[in-house]
PDB file of N, CA and C in Angstrom:
ATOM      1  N   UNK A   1      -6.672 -13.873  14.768  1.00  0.00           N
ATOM      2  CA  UNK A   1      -7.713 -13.815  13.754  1.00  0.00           C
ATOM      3  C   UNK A   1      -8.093 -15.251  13.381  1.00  0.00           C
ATOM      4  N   UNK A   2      -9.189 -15.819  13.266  1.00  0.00           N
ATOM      5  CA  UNK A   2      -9.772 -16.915  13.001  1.00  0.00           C
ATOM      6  C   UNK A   2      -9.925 -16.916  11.574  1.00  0.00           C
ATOM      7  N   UNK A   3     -10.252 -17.826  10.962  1.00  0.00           N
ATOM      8  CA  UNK A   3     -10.202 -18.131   9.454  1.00  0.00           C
ATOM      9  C   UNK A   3     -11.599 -17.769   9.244  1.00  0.00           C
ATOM     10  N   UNK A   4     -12.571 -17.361   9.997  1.00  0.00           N
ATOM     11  CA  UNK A   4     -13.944 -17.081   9.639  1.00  0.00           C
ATOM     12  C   UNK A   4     -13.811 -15.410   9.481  1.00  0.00           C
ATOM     13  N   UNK A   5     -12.940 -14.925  10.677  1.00  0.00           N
ATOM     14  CA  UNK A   5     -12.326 -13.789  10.308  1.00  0.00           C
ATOM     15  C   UNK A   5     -11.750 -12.937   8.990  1.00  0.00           C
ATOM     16  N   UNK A   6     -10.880 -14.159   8.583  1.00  0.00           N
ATOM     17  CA  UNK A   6     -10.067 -14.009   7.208  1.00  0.00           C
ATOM     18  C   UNK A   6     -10.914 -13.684   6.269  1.00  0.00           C
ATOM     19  N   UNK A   7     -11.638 -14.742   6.101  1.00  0.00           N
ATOM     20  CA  UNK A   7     -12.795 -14.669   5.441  1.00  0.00           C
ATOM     21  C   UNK A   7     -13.520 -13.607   4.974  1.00  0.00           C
ATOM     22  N   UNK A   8     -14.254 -13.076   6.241  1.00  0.00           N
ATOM     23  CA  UNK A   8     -14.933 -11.722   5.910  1.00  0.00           C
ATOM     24  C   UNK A   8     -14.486 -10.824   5.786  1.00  0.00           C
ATOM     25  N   UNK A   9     -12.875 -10.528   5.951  1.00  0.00           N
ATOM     26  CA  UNK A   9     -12.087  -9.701   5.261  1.00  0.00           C
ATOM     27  C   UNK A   9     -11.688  -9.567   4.250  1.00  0.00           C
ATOM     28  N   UNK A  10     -11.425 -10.779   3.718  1.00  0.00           N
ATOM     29  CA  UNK A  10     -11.197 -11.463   2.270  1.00  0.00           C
ATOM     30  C   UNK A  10     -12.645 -10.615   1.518  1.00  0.00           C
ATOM     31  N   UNK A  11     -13.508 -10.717   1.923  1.00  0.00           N
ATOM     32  CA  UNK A  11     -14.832 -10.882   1.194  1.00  0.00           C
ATOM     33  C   UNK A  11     -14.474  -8.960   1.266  1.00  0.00           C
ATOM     34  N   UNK A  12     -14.681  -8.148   2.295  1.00  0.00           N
ATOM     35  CA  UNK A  12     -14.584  -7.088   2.627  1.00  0.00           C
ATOM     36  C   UNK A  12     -13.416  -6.088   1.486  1.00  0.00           C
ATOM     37  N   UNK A  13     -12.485  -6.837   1.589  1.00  0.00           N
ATOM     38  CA  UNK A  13     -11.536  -5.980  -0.058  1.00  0.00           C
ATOM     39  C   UNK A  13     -11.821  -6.779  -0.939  1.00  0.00           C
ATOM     40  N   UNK A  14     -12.766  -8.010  -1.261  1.00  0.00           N
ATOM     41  CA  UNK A  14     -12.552  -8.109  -3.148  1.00  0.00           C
ATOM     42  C   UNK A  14     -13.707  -7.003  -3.333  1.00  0.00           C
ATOM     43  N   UNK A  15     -14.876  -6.798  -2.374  1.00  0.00           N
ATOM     44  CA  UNK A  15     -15.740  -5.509  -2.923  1.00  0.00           C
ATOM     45  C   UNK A  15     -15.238  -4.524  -2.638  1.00  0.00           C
ATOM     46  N   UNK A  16     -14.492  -4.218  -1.762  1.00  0.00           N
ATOM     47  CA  UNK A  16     -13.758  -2.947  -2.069  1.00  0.00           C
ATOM     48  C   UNK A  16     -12.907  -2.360  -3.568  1.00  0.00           C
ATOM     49  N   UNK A  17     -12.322  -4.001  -3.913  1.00  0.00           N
ATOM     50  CA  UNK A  17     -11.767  -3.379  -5.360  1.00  0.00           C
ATOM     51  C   UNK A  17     -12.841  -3.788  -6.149  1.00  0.00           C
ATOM     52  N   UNK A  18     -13.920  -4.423  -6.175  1.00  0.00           N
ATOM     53  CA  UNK A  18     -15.309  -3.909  -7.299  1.00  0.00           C
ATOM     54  C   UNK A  18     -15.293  -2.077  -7.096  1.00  0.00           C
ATOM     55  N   UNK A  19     -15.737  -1.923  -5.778  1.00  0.00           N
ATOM     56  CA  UNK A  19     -16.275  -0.347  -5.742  1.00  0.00           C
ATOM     57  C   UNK A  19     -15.516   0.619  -6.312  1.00  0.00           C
ATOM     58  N   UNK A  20     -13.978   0.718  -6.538  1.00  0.00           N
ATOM     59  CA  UNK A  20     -12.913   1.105  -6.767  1.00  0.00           C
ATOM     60  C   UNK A  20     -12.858   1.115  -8.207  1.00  0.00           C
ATOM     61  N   UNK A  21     -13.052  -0.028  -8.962  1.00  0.00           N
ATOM     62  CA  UNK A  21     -13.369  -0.044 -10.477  1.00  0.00           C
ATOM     63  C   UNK A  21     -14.629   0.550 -10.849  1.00  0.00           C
ATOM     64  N   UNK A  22     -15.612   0.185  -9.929  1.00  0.00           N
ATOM     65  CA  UNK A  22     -16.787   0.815 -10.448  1.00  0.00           C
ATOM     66  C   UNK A  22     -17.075   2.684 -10.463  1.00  0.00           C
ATOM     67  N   UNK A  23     -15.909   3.087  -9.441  1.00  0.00           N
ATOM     68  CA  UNK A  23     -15.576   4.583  -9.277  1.00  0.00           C
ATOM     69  C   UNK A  23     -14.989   5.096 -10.038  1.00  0.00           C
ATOM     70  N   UNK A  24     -13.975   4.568 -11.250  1.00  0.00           N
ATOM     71  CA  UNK A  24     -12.938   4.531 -12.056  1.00  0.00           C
ATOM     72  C   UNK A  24     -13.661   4.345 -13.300  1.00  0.00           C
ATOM     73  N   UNK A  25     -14.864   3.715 -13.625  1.00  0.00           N
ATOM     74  CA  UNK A  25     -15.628   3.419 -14.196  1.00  0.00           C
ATOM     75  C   UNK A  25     -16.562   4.787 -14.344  1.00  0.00           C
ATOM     76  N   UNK A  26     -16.929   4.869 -13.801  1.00  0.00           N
ATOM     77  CA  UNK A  26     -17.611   6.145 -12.970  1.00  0.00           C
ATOM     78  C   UNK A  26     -17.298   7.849 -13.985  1.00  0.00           C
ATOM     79  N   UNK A  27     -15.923   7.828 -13.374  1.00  0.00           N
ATOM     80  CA  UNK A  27     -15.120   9.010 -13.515  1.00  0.00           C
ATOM     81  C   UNK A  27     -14.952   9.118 -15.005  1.00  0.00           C
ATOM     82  N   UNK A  28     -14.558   8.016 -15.759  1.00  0.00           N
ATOM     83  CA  UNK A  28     -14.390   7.909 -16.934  1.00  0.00           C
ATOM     84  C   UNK A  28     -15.358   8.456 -17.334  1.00  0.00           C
ATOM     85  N   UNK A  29     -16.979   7.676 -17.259  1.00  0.00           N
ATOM     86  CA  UNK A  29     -17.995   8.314 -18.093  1.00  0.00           C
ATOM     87  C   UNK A  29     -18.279  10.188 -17.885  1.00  0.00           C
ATOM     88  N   UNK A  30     -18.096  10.274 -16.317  1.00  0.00           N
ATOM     89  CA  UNK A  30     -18.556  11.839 -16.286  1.00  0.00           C
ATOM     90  C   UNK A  30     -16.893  12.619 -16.337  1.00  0.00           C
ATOM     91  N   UNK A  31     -15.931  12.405 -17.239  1.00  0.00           N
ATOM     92  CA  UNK A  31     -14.901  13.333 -17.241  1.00  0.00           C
ATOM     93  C   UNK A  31     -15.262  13.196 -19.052  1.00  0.00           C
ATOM     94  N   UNK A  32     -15.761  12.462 -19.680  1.00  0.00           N
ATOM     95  CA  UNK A  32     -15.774  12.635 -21.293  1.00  0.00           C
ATOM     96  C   UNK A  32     -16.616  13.778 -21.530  1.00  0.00           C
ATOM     97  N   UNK A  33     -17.258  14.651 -20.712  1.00  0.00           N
ATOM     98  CA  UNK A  33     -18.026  15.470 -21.236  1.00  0.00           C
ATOM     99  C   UNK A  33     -17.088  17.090 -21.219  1.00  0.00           C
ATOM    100  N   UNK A  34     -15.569  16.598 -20.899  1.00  0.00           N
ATOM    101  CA  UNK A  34     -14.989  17.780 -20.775  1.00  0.00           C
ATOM    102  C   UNK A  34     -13.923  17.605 -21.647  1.00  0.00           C
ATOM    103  N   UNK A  35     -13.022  19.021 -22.246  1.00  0.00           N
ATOM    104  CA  UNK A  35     -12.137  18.767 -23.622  1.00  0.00           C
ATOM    105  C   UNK A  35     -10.836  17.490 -23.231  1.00  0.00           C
ATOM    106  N   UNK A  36     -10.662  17.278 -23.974  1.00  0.00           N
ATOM    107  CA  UNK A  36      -9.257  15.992 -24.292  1.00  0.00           C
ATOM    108  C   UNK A  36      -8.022  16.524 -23.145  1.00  0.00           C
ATOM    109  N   UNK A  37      -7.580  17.770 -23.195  1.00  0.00           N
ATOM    110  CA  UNK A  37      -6.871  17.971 -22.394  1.00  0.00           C
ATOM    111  C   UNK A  37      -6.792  17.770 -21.001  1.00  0.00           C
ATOM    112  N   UNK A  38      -8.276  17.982 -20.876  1.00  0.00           N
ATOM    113  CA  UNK A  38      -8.766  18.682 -19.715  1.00  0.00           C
ATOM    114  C   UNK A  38      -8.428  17.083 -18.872  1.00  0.00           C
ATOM    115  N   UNK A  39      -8.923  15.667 -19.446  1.00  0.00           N
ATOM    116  CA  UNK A  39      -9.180  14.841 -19.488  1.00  0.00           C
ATOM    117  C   UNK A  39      -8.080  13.992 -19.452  1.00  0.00           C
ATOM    118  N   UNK A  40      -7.134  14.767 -19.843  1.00  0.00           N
ATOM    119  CA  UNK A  40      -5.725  13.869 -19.526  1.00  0.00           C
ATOM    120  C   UNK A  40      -4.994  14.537 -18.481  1.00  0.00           C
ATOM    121  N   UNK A  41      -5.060  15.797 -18.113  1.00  0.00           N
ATOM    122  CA  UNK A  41      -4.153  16.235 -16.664  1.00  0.00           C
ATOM    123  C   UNK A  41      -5.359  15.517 -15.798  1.00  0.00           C
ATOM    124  N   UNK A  42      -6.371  15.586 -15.970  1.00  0.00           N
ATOM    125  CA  UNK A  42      -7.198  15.008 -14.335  1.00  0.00           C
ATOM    126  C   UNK A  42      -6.650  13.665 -14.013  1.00  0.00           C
ATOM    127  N   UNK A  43      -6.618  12.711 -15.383  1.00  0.00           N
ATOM    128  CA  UNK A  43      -6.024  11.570 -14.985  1.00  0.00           C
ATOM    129  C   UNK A  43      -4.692  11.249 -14.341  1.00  0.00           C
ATOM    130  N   UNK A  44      -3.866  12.453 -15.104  1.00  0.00           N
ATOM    131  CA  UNK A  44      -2.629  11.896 -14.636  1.00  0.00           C
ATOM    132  C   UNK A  44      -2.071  11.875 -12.865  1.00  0.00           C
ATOM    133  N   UNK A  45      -3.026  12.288 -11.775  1.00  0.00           N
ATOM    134  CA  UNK A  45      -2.970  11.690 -10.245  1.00  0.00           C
ATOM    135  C   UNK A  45      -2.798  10.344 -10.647  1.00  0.00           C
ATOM    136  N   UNK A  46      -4.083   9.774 -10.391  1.00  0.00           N
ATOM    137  CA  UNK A  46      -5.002   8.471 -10.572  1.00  0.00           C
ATOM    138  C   UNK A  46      -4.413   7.468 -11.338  1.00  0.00           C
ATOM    139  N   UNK A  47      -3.481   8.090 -12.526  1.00  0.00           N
ATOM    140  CA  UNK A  47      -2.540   7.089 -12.928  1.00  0.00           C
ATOM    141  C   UNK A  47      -1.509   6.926 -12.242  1.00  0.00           C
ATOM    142  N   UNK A  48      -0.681   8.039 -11.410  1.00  0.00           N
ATOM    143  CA  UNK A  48       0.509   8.378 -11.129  1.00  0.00           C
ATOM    144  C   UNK A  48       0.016   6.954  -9.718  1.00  0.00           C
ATOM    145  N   UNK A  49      -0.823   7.652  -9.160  1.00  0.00           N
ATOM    146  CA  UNK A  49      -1.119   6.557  -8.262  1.00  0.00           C
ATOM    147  C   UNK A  49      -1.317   4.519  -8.017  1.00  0.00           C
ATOM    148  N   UNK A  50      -2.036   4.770  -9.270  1.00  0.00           N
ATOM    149  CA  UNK A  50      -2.158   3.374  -9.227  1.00  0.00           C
ATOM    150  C   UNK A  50      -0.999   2.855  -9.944  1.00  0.00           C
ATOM    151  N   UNK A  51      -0.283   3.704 -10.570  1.00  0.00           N
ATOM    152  CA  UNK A  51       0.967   2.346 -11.289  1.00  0.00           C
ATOM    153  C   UNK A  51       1.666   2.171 -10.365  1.00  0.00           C
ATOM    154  N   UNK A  52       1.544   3.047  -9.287  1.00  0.00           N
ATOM    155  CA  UNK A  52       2.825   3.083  -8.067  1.00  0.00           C
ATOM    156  C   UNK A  52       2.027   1.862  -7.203  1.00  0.00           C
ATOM    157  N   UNK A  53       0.664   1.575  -7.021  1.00  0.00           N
ATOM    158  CA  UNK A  53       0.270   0.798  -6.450  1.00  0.00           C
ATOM    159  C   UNK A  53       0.767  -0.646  -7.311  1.00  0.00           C
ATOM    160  N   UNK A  54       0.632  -0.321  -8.463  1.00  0.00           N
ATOM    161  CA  UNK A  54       0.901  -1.956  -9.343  1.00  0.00           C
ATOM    162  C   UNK A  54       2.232  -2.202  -9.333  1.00  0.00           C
ATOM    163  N   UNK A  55       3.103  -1.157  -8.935  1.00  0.00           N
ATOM    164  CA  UNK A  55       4.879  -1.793  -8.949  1.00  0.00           C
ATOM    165  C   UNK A  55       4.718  -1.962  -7.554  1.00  0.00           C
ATOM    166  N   UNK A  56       3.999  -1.271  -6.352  1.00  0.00           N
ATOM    167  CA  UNK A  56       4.290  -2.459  -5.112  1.00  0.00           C
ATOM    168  C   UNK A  56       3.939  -3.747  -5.632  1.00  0.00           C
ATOM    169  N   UNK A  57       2.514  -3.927  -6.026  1.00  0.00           N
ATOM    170  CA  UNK A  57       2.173  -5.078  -6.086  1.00  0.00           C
ATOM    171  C   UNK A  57       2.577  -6.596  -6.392  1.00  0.00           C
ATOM    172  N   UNK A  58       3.586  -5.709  -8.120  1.00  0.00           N
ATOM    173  CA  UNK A  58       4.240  -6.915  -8.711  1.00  0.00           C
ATOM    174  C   UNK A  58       5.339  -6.915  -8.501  1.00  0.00           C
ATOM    175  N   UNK A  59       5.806  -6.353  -7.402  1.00  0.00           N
ATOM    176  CA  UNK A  59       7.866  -6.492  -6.830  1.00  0.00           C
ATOM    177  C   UNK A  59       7.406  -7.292  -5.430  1.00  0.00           C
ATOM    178  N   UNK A  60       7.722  -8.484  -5.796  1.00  0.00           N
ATOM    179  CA  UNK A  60       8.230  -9.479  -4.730  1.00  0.00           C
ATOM    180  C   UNK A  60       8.748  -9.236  -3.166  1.00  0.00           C
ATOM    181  N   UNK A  61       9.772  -7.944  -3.477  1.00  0.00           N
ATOM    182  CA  UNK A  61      10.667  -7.804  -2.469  1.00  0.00           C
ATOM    183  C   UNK A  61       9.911  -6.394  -1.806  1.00  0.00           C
ATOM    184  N   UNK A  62       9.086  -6.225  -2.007  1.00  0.00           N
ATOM    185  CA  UNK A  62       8.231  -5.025  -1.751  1.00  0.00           C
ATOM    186  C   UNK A  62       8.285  -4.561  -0.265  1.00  0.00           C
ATOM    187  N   UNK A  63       8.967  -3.920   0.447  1.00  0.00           N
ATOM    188  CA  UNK A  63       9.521  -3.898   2.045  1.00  0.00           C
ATOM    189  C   UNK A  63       7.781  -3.867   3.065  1.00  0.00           C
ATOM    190  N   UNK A  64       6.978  -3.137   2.366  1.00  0.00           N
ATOM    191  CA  UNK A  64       5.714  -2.731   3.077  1.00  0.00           C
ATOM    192  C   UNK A  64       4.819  -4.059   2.739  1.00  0.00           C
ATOM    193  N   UNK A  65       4.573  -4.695   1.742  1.00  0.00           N
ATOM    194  CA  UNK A  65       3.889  -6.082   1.835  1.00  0.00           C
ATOM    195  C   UNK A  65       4.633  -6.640   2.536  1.00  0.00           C
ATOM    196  N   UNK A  66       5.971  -6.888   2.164  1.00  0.00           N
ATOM    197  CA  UNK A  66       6.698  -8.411   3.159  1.00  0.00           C
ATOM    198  C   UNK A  66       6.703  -7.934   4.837  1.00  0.00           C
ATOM    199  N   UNK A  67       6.821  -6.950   5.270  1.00  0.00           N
ATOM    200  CA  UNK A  67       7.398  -6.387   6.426  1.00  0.00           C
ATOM    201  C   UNK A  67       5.705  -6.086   7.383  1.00  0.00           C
ATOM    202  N   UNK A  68       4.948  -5.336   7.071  1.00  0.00           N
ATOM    203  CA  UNK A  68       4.063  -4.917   7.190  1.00  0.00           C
ATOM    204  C   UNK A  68       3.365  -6.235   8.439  1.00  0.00           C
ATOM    205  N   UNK A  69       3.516  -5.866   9.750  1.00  0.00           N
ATOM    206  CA  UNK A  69       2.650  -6.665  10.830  1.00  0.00           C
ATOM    207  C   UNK A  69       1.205  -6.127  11.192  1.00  0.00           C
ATOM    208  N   UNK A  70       0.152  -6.814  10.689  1.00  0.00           N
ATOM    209  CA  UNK A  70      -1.057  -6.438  11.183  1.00  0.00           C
ATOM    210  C   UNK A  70      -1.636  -7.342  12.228  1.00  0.00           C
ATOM    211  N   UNK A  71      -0.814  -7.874  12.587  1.00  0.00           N
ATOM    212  CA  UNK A  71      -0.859  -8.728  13.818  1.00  0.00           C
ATOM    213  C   UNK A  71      -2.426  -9.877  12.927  1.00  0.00           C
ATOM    214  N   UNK A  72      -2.412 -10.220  11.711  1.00  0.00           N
ATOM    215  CA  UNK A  72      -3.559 -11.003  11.090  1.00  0.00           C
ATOM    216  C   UNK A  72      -3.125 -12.165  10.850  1.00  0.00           C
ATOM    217  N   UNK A  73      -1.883 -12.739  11.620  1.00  0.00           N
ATOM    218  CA  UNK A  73      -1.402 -14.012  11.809  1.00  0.00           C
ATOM    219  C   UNK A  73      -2.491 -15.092  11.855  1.00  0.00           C
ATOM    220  N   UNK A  74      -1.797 -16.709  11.811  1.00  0.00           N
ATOM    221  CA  UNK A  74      -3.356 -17.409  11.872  1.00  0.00           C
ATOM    222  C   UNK A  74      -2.424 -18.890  12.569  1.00  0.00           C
ATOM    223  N   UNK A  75      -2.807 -18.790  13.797  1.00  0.00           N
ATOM    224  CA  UNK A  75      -2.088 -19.984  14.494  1.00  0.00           C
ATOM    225  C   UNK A  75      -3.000 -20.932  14.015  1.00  0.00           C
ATOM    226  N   UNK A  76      -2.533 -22.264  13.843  1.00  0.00           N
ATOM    227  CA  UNK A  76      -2.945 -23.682  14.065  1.00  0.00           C
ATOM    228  C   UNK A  76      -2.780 -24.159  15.432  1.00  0.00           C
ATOM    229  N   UNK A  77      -3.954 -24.527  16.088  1.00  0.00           N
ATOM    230  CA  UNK A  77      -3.270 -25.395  17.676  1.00  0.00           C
ATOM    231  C   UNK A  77      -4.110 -26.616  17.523  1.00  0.00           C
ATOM    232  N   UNK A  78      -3.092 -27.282  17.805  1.00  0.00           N
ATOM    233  CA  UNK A  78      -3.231 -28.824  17.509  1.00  0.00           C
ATOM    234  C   UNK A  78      -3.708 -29.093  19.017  1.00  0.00           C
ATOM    235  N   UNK A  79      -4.957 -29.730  18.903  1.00  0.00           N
ATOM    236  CA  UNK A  79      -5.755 -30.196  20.529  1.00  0.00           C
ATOM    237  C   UNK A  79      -4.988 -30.937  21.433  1.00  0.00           C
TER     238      UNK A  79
END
């Protein structure tokens, strides 16, 4: 993978997590039109999910970030 590569991947998930907030964003406005209850079991996936995404995120030792080969290595070759 080339760093121009990186790049447009880089670029490719920070709008992916715009679209992701903006879906979350989204859901919020069209789930308020239904009762309180109703409104807290729908969430609780979507939470269950993403906190599990935020304890990979913020554990260091996380086996699937550290381990995880996408072969997106980035050699330097010196001419």
């Amino acid at each position: 993978m080339t760093l121009e590569q990186q790049g447009e991947f880089l670029e490719i998930i920070k709008d992916d997590f715009q679209g992701m907030k903006n879906m979350l964003d989204r859901i919020h406005e069209r789930i308020t039109q239904y009762p309180v209850y109703t409104q807290l079991e729908f969430m609780k996936p979507l939470k269950r999910m993403i906190f599990e995404a935020w304890q990979d995120a913020i554990n260091e030792n996380d086996t699937f970030l550290n381990s995880y080969d996408g072969g997106d290595k980035i050699e330097i070759l010196k001419p």
